[in-house]
Protein backbone atom coordinates (compact mmCIF):
# COMPACT_ATOMS: atom_id res chain seq x y z
CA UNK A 1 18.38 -21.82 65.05
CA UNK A 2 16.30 -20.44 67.82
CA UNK A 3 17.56 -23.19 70.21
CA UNK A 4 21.07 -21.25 69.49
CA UNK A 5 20.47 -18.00 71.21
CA UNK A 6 21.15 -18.92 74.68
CA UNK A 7 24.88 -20.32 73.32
CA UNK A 8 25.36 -17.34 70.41
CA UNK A 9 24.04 -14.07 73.40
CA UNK A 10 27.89 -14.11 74.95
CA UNK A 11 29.24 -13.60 71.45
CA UNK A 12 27.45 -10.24 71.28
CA UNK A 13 29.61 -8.60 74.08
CA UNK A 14 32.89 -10.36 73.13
CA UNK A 15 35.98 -8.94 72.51
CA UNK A 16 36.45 -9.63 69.14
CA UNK A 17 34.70 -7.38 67.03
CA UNK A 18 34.38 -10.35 64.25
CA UNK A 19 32.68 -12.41 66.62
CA UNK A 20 30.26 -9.40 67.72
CA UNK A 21 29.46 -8.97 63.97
CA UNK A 22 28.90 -13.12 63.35
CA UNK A 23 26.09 -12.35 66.23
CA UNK A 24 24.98 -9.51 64.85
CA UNK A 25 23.94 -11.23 61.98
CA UNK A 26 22.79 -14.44 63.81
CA UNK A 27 20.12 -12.20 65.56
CA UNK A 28 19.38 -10.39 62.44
CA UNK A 29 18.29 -13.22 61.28
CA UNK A 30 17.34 -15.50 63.92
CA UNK A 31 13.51 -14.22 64.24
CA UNK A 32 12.14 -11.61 66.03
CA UNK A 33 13.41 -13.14 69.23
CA UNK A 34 17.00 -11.46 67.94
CA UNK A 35 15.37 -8.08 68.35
CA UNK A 36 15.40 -7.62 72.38
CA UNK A 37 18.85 -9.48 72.30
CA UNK A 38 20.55 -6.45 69.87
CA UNK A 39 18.31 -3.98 72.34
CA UNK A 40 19.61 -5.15 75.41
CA UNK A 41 23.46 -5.20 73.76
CA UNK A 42 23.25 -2.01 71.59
CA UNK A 43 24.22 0.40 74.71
CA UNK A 44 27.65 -1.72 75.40
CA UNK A 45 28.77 -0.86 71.87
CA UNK A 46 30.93 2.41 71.10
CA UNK A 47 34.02 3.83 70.21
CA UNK A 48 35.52 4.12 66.54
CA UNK A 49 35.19 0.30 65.59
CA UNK A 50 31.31 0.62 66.95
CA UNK A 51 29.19 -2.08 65.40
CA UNK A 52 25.93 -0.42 65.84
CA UNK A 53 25.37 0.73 62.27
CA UNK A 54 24.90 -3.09 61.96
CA UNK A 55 22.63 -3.76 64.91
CA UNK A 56 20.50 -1.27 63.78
CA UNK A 57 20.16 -2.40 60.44
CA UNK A 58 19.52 -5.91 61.56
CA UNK A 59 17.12 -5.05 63.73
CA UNK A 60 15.59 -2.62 60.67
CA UNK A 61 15.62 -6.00 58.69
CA UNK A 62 12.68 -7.86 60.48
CA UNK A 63 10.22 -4.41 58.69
CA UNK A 64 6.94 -4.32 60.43
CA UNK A 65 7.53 -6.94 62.80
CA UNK A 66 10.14 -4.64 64.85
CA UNK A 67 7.60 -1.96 65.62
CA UNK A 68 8.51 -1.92 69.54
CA UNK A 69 12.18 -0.98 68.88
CA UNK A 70 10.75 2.61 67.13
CA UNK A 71 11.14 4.40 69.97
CA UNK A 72 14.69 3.33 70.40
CA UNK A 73 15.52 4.17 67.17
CA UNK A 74 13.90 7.68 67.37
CA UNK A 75 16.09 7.57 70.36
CA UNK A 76 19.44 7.14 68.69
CA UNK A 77 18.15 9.78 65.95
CA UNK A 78 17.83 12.11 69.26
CA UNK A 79 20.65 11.85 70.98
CA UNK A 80 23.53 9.58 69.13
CA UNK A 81 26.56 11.45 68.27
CA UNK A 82 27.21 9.41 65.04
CA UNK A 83 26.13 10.37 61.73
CA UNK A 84 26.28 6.70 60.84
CA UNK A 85 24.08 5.40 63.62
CA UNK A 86 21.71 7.90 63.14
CA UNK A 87 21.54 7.60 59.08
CA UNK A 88 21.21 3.37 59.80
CA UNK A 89 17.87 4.21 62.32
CA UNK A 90 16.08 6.29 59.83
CA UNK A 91 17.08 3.70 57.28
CA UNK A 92 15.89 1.01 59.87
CA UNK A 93 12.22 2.91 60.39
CA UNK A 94 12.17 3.11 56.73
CA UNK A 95 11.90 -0.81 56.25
CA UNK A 96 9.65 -1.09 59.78
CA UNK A 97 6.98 1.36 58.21
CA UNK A 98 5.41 2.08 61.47
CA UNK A 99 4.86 4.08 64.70
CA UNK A 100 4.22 7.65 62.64
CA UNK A 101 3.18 9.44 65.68
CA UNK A 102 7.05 9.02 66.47
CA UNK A 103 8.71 8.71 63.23
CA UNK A 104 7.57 11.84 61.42
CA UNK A 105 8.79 14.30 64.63
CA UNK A 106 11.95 12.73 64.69
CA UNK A 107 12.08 12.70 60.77
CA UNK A 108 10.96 16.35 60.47
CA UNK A 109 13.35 17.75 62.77
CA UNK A 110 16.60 16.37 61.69
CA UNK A 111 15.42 18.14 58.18
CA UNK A 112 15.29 20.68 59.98
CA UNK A 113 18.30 21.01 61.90
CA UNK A 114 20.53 18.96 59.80
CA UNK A 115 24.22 20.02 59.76
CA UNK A 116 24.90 20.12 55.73
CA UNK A 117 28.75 21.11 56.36
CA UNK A 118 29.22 16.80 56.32
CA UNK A 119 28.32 14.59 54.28
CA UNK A 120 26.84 12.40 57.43
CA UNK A 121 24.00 15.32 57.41
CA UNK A 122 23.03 14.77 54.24
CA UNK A 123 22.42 11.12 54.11
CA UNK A 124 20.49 11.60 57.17
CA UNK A 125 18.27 14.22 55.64
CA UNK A 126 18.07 11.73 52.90
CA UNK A 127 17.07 8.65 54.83
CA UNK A 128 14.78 10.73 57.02
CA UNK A 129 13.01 12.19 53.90
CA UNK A 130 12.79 7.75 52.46
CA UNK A 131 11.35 6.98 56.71
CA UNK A 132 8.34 9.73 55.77
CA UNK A 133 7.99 8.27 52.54
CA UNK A 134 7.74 4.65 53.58
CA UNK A 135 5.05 5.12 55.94
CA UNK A 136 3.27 6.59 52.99
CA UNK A 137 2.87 9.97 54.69
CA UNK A 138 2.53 13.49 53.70
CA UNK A 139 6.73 13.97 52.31
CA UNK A 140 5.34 18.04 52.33
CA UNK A 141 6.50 18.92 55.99
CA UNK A 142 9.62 18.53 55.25
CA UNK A 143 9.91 20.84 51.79
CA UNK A 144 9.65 24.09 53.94
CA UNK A 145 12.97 23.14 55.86
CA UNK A 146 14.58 21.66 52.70
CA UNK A 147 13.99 24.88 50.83
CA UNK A 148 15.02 26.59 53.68
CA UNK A 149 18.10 24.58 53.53
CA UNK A 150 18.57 25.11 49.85
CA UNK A 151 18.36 28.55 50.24
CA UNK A 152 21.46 28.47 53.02
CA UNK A 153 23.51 26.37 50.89
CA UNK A 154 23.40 28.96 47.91
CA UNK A 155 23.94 31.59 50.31
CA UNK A 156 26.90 29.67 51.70
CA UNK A 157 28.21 27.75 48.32
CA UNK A 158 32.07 28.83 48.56
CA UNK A 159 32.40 26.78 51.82
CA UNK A 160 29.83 23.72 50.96
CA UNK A 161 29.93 23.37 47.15
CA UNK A 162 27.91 20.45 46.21
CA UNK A 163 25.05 20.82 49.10
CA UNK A 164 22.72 22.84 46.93
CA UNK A 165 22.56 19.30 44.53
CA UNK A 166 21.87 17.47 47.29
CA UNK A 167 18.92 19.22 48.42
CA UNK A 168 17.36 19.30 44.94
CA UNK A 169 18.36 15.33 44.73
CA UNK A 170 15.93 15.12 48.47
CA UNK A 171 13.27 17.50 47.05
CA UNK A 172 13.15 15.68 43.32
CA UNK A 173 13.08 12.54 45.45
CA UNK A 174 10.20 13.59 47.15
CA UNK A 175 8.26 14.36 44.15
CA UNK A 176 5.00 16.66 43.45
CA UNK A 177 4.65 17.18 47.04
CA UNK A 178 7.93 19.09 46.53
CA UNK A 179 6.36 21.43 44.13
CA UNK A 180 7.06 24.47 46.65
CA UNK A 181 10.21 24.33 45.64
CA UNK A 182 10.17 24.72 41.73
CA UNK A 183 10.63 28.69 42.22
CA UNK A 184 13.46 28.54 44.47
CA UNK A 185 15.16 25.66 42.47
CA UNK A 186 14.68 27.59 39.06
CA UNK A 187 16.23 30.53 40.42
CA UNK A 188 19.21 28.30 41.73
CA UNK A 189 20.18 26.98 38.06
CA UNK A 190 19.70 30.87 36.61
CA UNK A 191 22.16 32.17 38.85
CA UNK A 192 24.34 29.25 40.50
């Protein structure tokens, strides 16, 4: 299969947004060679049919052996205006369990600034909260801005209903390191 890059690497920046996926997935699977190859192509791709949820989760799907492309995913977690790209990185440094020094900044602040009016927000606070917990790390930094969090979405419950549930969902996902929490949550099912 490796002998195939060189004829499948045009197929990446075709028009046809089936054939773009088919190479997607040929990379994503193709060894770790497919890694630079998505890197390189992962800029071109934009717009409302964007395929780079999938680059990004092929790219997540070689783990530990995609370690270099951290910083390019903390990158898109940065700066990328889509929910869905952003959610797929933390997803992606989930699976490569590596690079802390980069992954728990960029984890800790979109807990802490995440925009819980969408539903994109909160499945980024979620996979952020799974990237801390796959590199086996400390889940604790991020209870203060979850509680926080829980504590705006009470305040604010007529306009985003269900967000309170999804912060307890994060914080009982975290487990004992979320014990901080207990008060505020206890006070949250006395007086919803």
């Amino acid at each position: 299969a490796k002998s195939a890059i060189p004829a499948v690497r045009p197929f990446l920046s075709d028009k046809s947004r089936d054939l773009r996926l088919a190479a997607i997935k040929f990379f994503g699977k193709v060894g770790v060679e497919g890694i630079p190859e998505l890197t390189k192509v992962m800029p071109q791709e934009s717009g409302a049919l964007t395929l780079r949820p999938s680059m990004i989760q092929a790219i997540g799907n070689y783990g530990p052996k995609a370690k270099d492309s951290v910083p390019m995913l903390c990158e898109i977690v940065a700066s990328d205006k889509e929910h869905l790209n952003r959610t797929a990185a933390f997803k992606a440094l989930a699976k490569i369990k590596s690079n802390p020094e980069k992954t728990v900044p960029c984890a800790v602040t979109v807990i802490k600034n995440a925009h819980w009016t969408n539903s994109g927000g909160a499945d980024e606070v979620q996979a952020a909260v799974e990237a801390l917990k796959s590199l086996g790390l400390d889940s604790k930094k991020a209870v203060p801005f979850l509680i926080e969090g829980l504590l705006r979405s009470t305040a604010e419950k007529k306009t985003i209903g269900q967000w309170p549930g999804r912060y307890m969902a994060i914080l009982q996902a975290i487990g004992p390191d979320a014990s901080d929490a207990v008060p505020v949550v206890r006070t949250y099912l006395t007086n919803p």
